[in-house]
N, C-alpha and C. Protein backbone atom coordinates (compact mmCIF):
# COMPACT_ATOMS: atom_id res chain seq x y z
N UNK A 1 3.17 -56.42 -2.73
CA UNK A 1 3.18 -55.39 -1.69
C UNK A 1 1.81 -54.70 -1.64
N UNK A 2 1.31 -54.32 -0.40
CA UNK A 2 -0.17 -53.77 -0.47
C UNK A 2 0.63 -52.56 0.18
N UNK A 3 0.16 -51.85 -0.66
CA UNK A 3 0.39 -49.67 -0.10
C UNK A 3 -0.81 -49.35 -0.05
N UNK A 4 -1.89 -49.80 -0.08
CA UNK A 4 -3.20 -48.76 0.30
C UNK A 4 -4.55 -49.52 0.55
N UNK A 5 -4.89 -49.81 1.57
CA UNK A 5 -6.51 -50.42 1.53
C UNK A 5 -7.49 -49.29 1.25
N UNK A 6 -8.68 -49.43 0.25
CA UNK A 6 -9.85 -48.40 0.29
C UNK A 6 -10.91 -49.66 0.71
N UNK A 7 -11.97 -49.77 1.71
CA UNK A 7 -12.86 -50.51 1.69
C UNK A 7 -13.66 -49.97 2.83
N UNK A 8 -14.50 -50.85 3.19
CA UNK A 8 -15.36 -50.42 4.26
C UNK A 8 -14.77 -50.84 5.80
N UNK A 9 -14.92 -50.32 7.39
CA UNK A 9 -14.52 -50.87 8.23
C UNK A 9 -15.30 -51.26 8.87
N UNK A 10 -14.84 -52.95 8.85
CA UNK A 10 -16.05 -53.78 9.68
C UNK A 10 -15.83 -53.60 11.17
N UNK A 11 -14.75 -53.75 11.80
CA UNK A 11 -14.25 -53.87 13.09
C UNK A 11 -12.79 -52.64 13.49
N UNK A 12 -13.34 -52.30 14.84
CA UNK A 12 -12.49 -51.31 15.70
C UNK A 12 -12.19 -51.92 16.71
N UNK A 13 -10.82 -52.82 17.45
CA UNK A 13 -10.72 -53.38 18.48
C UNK A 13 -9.24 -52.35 18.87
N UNK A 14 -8.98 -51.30 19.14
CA UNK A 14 -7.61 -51.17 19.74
C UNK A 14 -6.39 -51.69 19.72
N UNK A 15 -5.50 -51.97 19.14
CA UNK A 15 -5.00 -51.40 17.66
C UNK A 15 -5.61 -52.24 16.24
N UNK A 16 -6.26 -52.92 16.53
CA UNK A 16 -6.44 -53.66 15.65
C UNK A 16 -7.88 -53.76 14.82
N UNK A 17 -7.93 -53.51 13.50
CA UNK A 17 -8.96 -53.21 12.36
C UNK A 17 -9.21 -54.38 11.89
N UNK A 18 -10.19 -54.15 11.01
CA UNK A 18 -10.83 -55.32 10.15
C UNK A 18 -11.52 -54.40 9.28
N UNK A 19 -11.04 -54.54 8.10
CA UNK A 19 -11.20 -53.91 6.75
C UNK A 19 -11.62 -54.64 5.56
N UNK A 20 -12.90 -54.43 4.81
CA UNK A 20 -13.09 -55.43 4.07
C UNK A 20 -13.00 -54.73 2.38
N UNK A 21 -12.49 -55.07 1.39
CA UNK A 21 -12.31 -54.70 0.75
C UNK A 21 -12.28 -55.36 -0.41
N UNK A 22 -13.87 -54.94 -1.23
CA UNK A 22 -13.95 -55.94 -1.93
C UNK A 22 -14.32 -57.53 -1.55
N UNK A 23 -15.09 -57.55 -0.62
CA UNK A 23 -15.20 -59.33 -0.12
C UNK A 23 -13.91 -59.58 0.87
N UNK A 24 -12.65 -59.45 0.66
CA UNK A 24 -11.80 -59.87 1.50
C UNK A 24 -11.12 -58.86 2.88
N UNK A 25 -11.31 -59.47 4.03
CA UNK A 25 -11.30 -59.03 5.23
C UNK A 25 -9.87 -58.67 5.49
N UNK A 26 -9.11 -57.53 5.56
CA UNK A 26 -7.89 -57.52 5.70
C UNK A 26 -7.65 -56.98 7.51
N UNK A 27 -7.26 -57.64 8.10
CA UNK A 27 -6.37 -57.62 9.92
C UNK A 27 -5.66 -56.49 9.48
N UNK A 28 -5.36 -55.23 10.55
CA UNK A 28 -4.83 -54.34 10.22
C UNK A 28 -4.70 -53.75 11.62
N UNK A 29 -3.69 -53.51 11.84
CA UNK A 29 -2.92 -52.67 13.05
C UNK A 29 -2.26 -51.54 13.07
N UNK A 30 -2.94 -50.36 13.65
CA UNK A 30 -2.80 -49.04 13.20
C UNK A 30 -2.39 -48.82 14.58
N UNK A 31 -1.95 -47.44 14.92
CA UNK A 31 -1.42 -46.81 15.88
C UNK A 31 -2.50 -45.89 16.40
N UNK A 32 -2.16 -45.64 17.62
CA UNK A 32 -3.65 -44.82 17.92
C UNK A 32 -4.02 -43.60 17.29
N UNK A 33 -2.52 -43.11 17.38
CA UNK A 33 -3.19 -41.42 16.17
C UNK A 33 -3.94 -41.63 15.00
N UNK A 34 -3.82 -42.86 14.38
CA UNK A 34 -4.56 -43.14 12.62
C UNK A 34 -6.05 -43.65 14.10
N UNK A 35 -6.20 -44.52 15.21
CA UNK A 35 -7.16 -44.79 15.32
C UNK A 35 -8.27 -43.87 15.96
N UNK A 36 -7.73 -42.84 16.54
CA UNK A 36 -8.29 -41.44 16.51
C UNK A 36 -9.40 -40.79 15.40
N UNK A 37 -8.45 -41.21 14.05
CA UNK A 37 -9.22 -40.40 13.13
C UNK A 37 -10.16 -41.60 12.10
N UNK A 38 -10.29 -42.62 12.77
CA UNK A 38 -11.07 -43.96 11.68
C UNK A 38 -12.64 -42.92 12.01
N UNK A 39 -13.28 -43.14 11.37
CA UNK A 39 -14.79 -42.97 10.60
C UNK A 39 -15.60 -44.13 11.56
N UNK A 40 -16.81 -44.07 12.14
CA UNK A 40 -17.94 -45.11 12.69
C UNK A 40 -17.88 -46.82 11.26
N UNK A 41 -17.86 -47.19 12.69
CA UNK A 41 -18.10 -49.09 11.48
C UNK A 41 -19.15 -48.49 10.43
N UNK A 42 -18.46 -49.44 9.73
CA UNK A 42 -19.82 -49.73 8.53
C UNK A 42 -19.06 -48.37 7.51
N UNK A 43 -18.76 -47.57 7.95
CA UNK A 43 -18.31 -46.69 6.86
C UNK A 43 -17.01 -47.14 6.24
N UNK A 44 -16.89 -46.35 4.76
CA UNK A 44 -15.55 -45.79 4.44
C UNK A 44 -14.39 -45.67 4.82
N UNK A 45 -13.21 -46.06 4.84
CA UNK A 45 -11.95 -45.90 5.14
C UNK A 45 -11.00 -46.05 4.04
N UNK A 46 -9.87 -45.41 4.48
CA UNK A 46 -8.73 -44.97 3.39
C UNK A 46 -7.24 -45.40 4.07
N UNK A 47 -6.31 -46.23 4.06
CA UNK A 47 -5.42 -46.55 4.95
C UNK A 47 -4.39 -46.55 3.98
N UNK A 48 -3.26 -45.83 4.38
CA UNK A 48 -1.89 -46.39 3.84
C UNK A 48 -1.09 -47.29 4.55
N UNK A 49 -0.71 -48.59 3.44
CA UNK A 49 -0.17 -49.31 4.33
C UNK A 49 1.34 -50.08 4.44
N UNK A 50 1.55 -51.24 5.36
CA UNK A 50 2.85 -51.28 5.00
C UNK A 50 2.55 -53.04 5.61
N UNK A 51 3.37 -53.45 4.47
CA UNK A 51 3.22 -55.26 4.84
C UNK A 51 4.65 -55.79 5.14
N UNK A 52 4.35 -56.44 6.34
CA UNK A 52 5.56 -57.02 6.62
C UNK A 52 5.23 -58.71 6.35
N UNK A 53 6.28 -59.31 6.21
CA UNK A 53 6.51 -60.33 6.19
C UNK A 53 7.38 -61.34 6.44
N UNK A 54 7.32 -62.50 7.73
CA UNK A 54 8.00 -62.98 8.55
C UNK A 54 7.54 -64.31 8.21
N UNK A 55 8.91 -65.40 8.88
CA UNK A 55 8.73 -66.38 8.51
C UNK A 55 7.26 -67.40 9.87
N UNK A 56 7.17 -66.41 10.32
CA UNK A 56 6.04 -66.91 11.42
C UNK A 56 4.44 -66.56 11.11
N UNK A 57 4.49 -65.04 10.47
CA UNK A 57 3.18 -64.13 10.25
C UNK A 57 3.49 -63.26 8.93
N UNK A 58 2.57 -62.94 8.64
CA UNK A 58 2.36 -61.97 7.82
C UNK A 58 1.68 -60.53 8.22
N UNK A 59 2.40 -59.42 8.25
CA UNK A 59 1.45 -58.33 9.35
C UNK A 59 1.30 -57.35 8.41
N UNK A 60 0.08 -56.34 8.56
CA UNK A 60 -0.44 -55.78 7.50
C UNK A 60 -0.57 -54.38 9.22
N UNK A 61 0.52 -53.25 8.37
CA UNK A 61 0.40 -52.39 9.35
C UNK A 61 -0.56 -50.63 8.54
N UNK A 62 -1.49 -50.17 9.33
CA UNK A 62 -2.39 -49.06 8.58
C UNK A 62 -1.95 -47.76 8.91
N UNK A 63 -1.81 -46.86 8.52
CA UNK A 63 -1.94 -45.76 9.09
C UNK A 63 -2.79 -44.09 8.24
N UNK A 64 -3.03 -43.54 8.61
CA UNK A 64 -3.97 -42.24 8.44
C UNK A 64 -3.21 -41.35 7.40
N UNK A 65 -1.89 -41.69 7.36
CA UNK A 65 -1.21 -40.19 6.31
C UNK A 65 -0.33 -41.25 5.80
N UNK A 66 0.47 -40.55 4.65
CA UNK A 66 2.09 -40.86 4.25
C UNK A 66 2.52 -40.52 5.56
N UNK A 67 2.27 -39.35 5.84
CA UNK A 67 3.65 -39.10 7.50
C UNK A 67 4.04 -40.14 7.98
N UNK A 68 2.87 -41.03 8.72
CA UNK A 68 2.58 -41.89 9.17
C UNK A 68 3.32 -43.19 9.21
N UNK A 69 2.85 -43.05 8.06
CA UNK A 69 4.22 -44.44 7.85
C UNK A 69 4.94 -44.07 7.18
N UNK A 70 5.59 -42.82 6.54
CA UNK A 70 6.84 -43.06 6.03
C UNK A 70 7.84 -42.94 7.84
N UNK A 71 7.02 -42.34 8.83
CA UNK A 71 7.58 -42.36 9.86
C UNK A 71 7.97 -43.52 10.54
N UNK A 72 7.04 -44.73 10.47
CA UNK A 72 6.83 -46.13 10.72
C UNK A 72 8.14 -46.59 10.02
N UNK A 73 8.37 -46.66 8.46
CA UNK A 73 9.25 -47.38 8.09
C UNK A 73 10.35 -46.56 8.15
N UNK A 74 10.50 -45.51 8.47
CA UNK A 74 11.93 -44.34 9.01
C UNK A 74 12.65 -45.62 10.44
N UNK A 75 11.28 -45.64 11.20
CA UNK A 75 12.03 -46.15 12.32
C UNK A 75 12.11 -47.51 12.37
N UNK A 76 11.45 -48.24 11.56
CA UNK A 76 11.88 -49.53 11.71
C UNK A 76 13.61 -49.76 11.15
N UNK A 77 14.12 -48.79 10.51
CA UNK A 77 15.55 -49.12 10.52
C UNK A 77 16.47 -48.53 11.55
N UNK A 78 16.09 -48.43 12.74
CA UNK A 78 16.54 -48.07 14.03
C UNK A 78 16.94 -49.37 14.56
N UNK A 79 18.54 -49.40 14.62
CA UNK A 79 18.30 -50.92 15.41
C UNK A 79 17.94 -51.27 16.53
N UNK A 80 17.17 -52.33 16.76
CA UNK A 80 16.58 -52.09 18.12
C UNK A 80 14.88 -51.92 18.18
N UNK A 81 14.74 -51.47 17.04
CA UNK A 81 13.09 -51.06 17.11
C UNK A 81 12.20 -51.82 15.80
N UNK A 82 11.62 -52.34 16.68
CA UNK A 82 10.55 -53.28 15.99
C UNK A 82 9.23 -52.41 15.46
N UNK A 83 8.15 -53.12 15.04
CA UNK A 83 7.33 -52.95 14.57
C UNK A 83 6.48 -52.52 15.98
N UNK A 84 6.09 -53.28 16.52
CA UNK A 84 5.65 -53.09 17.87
C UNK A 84 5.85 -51.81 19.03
N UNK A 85 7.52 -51.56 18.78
CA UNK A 85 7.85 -50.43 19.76
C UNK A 85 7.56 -49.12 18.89
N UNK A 86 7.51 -49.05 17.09
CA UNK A 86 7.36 -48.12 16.44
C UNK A 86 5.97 -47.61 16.41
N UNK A 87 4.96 -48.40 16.47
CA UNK A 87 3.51 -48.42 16.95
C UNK A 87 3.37 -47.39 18.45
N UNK A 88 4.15 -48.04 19.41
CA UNK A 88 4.03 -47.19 20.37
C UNK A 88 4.35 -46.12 20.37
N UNK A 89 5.03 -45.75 19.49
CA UNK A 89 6.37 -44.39 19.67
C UNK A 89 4.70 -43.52 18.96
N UNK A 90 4.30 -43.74 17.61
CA UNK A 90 3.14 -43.01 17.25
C UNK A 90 2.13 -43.06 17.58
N UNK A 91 1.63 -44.05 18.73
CA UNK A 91 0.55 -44.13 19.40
C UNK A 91 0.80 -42.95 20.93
N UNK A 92 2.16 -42.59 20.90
CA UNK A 92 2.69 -41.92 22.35
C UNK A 92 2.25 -40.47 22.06
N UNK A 93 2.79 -40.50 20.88
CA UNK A 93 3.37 -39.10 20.47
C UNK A 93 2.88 -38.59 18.92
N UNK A 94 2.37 -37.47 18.31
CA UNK A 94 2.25 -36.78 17.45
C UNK A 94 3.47 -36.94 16.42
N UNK A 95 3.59 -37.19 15.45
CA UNK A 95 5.05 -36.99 14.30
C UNK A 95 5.54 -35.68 14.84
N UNK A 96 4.74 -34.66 14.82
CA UNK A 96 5.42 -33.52 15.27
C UNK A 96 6.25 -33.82 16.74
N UNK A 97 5.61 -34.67 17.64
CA UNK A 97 6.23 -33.93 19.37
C UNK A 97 7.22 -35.21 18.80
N UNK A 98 7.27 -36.40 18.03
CA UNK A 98 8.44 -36.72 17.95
C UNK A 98 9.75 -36.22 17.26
N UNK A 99 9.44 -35.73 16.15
CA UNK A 99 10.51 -34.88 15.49
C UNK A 99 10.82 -33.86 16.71
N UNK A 100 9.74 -33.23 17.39
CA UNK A 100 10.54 -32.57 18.47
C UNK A 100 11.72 -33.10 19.48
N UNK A 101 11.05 -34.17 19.79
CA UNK A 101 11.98 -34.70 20.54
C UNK A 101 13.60 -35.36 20.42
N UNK A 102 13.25 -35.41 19.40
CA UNK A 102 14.53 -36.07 18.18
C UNK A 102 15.62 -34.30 17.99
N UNK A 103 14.83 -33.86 17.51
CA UNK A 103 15.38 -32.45 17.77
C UNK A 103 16.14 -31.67 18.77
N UNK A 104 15.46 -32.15 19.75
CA UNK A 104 15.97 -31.64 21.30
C UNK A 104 16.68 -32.52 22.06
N UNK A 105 16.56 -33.56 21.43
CA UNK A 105 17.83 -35.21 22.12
C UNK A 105 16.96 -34.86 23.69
N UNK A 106 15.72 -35.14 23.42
CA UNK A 106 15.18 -35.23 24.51
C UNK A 106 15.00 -37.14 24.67
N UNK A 107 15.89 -37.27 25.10
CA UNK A 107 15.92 -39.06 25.42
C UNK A 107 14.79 -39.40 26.83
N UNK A 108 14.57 -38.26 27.85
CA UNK A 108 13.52 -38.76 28.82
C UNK A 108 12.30 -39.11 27.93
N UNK A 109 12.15 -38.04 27.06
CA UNK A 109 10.46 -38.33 26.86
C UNK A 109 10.03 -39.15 25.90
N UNK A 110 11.32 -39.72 25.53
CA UNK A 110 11.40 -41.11 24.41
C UNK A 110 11.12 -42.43 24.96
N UNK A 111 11.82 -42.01 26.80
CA UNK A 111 11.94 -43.50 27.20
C UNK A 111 10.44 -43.30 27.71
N UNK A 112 10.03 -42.44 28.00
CA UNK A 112 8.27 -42.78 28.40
C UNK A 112 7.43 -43.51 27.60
N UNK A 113 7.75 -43.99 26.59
CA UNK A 113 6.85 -44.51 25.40
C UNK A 113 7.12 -46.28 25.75
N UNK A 114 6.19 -47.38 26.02
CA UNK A 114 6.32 -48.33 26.39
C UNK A 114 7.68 -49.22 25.52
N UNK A 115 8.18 -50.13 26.24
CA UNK A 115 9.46 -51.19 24.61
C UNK A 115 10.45 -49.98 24.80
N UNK A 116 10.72 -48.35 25.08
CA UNK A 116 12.32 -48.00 24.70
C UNK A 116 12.97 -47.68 26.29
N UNK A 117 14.00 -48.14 26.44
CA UNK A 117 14.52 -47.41 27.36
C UNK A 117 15.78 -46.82 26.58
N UNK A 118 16.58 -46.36 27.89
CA UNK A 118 17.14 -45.29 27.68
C UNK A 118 18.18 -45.64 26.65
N UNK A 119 18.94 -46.64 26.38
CA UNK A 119 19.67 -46.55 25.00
C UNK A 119 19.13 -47.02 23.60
N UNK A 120 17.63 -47.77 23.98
CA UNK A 120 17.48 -47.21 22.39
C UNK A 120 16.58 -45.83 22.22
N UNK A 121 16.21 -45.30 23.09
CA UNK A 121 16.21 -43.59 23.08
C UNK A 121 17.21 -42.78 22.42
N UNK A 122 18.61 -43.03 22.78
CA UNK A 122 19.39 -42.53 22.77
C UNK A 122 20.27 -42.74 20.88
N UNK A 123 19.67 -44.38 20.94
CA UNK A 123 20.36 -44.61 19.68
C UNK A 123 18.77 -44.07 18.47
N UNK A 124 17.86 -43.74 18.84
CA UNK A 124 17.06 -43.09 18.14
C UNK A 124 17.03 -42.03 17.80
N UNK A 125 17.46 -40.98 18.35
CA UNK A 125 18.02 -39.38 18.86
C UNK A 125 19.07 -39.80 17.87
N UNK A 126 20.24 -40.24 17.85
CA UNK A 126 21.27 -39.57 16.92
C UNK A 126 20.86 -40.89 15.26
N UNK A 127 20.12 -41.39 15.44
CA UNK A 127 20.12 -42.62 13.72
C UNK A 127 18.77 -41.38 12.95
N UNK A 128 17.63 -40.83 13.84
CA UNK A 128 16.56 -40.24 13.22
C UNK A 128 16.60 -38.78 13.26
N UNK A 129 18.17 -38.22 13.42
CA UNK A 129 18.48 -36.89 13.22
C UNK A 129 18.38 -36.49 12.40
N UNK A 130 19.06 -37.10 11.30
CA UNK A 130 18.98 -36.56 9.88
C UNK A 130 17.89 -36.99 8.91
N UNK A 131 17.01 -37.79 8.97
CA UNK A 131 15.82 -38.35 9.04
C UNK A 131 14.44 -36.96 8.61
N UNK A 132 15.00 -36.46 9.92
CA UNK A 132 13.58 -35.41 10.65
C UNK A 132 13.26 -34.01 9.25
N UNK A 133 14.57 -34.43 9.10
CA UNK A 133 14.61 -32.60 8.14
C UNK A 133 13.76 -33.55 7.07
N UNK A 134 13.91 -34.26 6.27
CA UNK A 134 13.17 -34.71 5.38
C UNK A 134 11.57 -35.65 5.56
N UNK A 135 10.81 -35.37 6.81
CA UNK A 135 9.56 -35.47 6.80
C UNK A 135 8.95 -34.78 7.68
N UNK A 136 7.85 -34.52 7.19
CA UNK A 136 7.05 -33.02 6.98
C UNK A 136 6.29 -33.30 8.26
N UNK A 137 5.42 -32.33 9.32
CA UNK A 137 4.79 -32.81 10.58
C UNK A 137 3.43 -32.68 10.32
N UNK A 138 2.29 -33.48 11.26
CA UNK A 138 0.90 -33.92 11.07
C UNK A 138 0.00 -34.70 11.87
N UNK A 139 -0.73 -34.45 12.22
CA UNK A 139 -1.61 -35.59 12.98
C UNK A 139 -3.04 -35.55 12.53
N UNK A 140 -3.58 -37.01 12.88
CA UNK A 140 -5.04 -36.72 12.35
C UNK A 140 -6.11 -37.26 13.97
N UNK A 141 -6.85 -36.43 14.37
CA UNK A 141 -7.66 -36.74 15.19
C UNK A 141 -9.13 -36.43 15.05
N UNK A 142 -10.32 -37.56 15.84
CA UNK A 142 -11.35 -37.69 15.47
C UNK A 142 -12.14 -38.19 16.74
N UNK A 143 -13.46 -38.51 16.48
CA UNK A 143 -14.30 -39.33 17.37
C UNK A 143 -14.22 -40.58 17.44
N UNK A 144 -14.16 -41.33 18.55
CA UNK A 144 -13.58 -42.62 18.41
C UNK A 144 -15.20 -43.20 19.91
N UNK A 145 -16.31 -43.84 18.93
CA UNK A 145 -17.50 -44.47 19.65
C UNK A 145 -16.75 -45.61 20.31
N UNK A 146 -17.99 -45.47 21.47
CA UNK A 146 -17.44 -46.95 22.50
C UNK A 146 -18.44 -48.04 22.11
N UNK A 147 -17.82 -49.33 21.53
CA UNK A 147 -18.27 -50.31 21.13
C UNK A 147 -19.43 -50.62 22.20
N UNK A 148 -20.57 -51.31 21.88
CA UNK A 148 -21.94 -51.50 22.81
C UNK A 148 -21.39 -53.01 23.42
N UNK A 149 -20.18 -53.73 22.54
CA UNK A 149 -20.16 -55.08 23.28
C UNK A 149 -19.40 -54.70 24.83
N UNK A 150 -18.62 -54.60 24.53
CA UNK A 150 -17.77 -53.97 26.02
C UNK A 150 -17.30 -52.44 26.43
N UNK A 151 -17.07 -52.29 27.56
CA UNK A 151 -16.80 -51.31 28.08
C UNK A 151 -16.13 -50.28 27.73
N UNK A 152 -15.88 -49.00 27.80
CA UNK A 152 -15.34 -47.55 27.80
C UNK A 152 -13.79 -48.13 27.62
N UNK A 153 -14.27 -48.29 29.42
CA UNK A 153 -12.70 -48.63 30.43
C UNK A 153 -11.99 -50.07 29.49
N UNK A 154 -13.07 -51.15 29.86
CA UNK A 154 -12.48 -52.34 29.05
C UNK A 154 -11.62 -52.23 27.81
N UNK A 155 -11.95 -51.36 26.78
CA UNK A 155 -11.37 -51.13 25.43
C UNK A 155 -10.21 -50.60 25.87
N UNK A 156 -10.09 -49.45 26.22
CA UNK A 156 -8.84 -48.73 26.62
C UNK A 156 -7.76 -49.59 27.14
N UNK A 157 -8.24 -50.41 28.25
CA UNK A 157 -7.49 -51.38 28.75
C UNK A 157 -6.50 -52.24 27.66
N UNK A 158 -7.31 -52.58 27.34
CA UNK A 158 -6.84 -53.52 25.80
C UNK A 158 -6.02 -53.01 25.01
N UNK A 159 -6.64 -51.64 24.60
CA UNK A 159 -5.84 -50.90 23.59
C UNK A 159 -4.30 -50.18 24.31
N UNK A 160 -4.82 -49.68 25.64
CA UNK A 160 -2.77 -49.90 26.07
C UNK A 160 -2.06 -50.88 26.74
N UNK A 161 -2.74 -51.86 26.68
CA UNK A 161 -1.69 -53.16 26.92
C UNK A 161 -1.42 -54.19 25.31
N UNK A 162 -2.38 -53.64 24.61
CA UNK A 162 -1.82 -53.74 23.52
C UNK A 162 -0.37 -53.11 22.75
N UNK A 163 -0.40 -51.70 23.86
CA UNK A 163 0.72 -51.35 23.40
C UNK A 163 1.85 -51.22 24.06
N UNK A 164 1.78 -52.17 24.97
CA UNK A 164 2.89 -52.30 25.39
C UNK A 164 3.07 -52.35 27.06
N UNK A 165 1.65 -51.71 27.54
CA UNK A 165 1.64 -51.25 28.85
C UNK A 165 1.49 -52.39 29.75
N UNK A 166 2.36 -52.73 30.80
CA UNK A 166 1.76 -53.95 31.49
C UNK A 166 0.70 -53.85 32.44
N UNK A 167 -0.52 -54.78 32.56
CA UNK A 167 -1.80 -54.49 33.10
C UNK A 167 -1.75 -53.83 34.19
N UNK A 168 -0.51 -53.70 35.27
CA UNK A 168 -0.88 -53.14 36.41
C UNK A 168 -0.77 -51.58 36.38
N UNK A 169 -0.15 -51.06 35.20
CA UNK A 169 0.25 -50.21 34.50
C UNK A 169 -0.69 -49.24 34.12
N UNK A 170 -1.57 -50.12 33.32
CA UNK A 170 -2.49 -49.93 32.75
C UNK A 170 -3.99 -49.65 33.75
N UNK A 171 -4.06 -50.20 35.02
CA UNK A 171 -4.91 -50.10 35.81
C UNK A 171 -4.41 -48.87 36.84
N UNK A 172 -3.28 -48.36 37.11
CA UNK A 172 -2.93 -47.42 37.40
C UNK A 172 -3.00 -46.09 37.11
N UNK A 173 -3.00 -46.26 35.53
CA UNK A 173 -3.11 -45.28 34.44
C UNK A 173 -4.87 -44.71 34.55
N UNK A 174 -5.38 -45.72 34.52
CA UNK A 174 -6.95 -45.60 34.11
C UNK A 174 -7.42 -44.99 35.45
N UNK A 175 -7.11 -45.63 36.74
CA UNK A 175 -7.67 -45.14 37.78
C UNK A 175 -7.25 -43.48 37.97
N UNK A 176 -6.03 -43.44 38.06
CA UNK A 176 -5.99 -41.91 38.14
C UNK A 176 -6.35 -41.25 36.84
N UNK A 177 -6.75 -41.39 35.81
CA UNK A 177 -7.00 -40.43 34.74
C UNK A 177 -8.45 -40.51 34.19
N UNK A 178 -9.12 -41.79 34.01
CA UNK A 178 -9.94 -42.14 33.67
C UNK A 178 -11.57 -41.87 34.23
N UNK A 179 -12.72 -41.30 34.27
CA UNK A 179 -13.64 -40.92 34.39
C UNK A 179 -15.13 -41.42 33.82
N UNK A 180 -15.88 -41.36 34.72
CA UNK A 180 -17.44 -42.49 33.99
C UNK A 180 -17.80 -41.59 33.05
N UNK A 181 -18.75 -41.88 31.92
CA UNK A 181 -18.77 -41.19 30.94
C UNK A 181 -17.99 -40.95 30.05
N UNK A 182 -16.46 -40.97 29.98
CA UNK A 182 -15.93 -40.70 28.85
C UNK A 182 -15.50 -41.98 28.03
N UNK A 183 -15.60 -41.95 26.95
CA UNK A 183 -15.60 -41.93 25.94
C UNK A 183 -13.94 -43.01 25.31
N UNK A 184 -13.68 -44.46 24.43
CA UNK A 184 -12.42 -44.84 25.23
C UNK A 184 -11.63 -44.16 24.12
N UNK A 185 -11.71 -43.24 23.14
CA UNK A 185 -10.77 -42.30 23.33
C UNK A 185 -10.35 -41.39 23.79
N UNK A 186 -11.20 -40.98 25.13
CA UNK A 186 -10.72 -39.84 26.21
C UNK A 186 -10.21 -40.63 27.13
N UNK A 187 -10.33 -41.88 27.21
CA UNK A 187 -9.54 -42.81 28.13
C UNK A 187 -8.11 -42.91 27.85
N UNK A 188 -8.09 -43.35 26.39
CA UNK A 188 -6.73 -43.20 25.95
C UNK A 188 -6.13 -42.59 25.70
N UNK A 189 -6.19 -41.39 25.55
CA UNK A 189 -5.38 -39.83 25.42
C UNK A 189 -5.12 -39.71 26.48
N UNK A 190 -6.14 -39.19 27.99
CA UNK A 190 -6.36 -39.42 29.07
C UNK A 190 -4.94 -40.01 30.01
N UNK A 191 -4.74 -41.31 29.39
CA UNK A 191 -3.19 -42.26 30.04
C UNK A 191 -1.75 -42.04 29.13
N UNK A 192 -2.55 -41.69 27.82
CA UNK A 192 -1.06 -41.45 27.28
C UNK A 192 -0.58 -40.05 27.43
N UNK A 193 -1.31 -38.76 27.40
CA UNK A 193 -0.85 -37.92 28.02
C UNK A 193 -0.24 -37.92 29.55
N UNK A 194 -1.04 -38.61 30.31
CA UNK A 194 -0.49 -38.69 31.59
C UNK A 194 1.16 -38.96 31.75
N UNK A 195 1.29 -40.08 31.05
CA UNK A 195 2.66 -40.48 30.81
C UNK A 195 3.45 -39.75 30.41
N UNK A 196 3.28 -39.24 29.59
CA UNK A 196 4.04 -38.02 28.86
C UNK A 196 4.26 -36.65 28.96
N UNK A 197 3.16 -36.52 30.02
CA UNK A 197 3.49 -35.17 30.50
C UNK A 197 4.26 -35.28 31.95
C-alpha cells in the first residue's frame, strides 16, 4: 500500500501529476482542490495517497490533506460512486460546502457535480450523514502557473473534461466565464463556481 509520496513534481497536466521520488516516476491523480495548492514543477511536494487496484489498472490517487482522502475513501463506499465521480465531488466542492451539503440534504447542489444525478445525490445525503460528524473541514488553495507548452484555456479544457464535463459543456463553461489573461486556475474555479452557484 503507498499512503504518502514525498518527492519532487515533474509534471502538472489537470488532474493528473508526475511525481518522482527517488528515481521512480509515480502517475498521480489529484482533485483540483489538492491541484490548487501543488508548489511550481521542479519543486517539493507532499501527497497523501490512496492506491487502488483493478484487474485492468493500477491507480495511484493524491491528495493535499488527510481530509482529503479520508473524504475520497468515505465516499468510495457510496454505492454508486466511483473513483472518478469522487474526484469530481472534491474537485466541485470544498470538504466543507460538501459536508454542508450532506447536512442540508441539499441533493440539487450534489447533482451539479459532473457523474451524480439525482439518486445517487440522494443515496449520498442519507449513506454520508453519519460520516460528516466524524471528519473535520478544510481546503488548501494556491497559485496554479500556466504551462508555456499549451494554453490558459487549453489546460482548463482538459482539466474539466477530465472531470467529467462533456466538451460542449466545457466550451460553454469557458466562453461565458473565462477571460484573456487569466490564469488556468482562474479558468477553473471560474466554470466550477459557475456551475455551482
Amino acid at each position: 500500500m503507498i499512503g504518502r509520496l514525498n518527492g519532487t513534481l515533474l509534471e502538472k497536466n489537470p488532474p493528473a501529476l508526475l511525481v518522482s521520488v527517488q528515481g521512480v516516476g509515480y502517475e498521480v491523480d489529484v482533485p483540483m482542490s489538492t491541484f490548487y495548492g501543488l508548489p511550481d514543477v521542479g519543486q517539493a511536494v507532499e501527497l497523501h495517497t490512496h492506491f487502488v487496484v483493478r484487474e485492468d489498472a493500477q491507480l495511484l490517487f493524491g491528495f493535499g490533506s488527510k481530509l482529503e482522502r479520508s473524504l475520497f475513501r468515505a465516499l468510495l463506499k457510496v454505492n454508486g460512486v466511483g473513483a472518478k465521480v469522487a474526484l469530481s465531488i472534491l474537485s466541485g466542492m470544498t470538504a466543507d460546502e460538501f459536508f454542508s451539503c450532506i447536512a442540508q440534504k441539499d441533493v440539487v447542489a450534489l447533482t451539479r457535480v459532473p457523474g451524480i444525478g439525482k439518486k445517487t445525490a440522494e443515496r449520498l445525503v442519507v449513506e454520508m450523514q453519519d460520516k460528516v460528524d466524524t471528519l473535520a473541514g478544510g481546503s488548501v488553495q494556491a497559485g496554479l502557473p500556466v504551462d508555456n507548452n499549451t494554453s490558459a484555456r487549453s489546460q482548463a479544457s482538459d482539466a474539466l473534461m477530465a472531470l467529467g464535463y462533456k466538451p460542449a459543456e466545457v466550451k460553454r463553461l469557458l466562453d461565458r466565464t473565462a477571460a484573456d489573461g487569466q490564469s488556468v486556475e482562474e479558468m477553473i474555479r471560474g466554470a466550477l463556481r459557475s456551475v455551482s452557484g
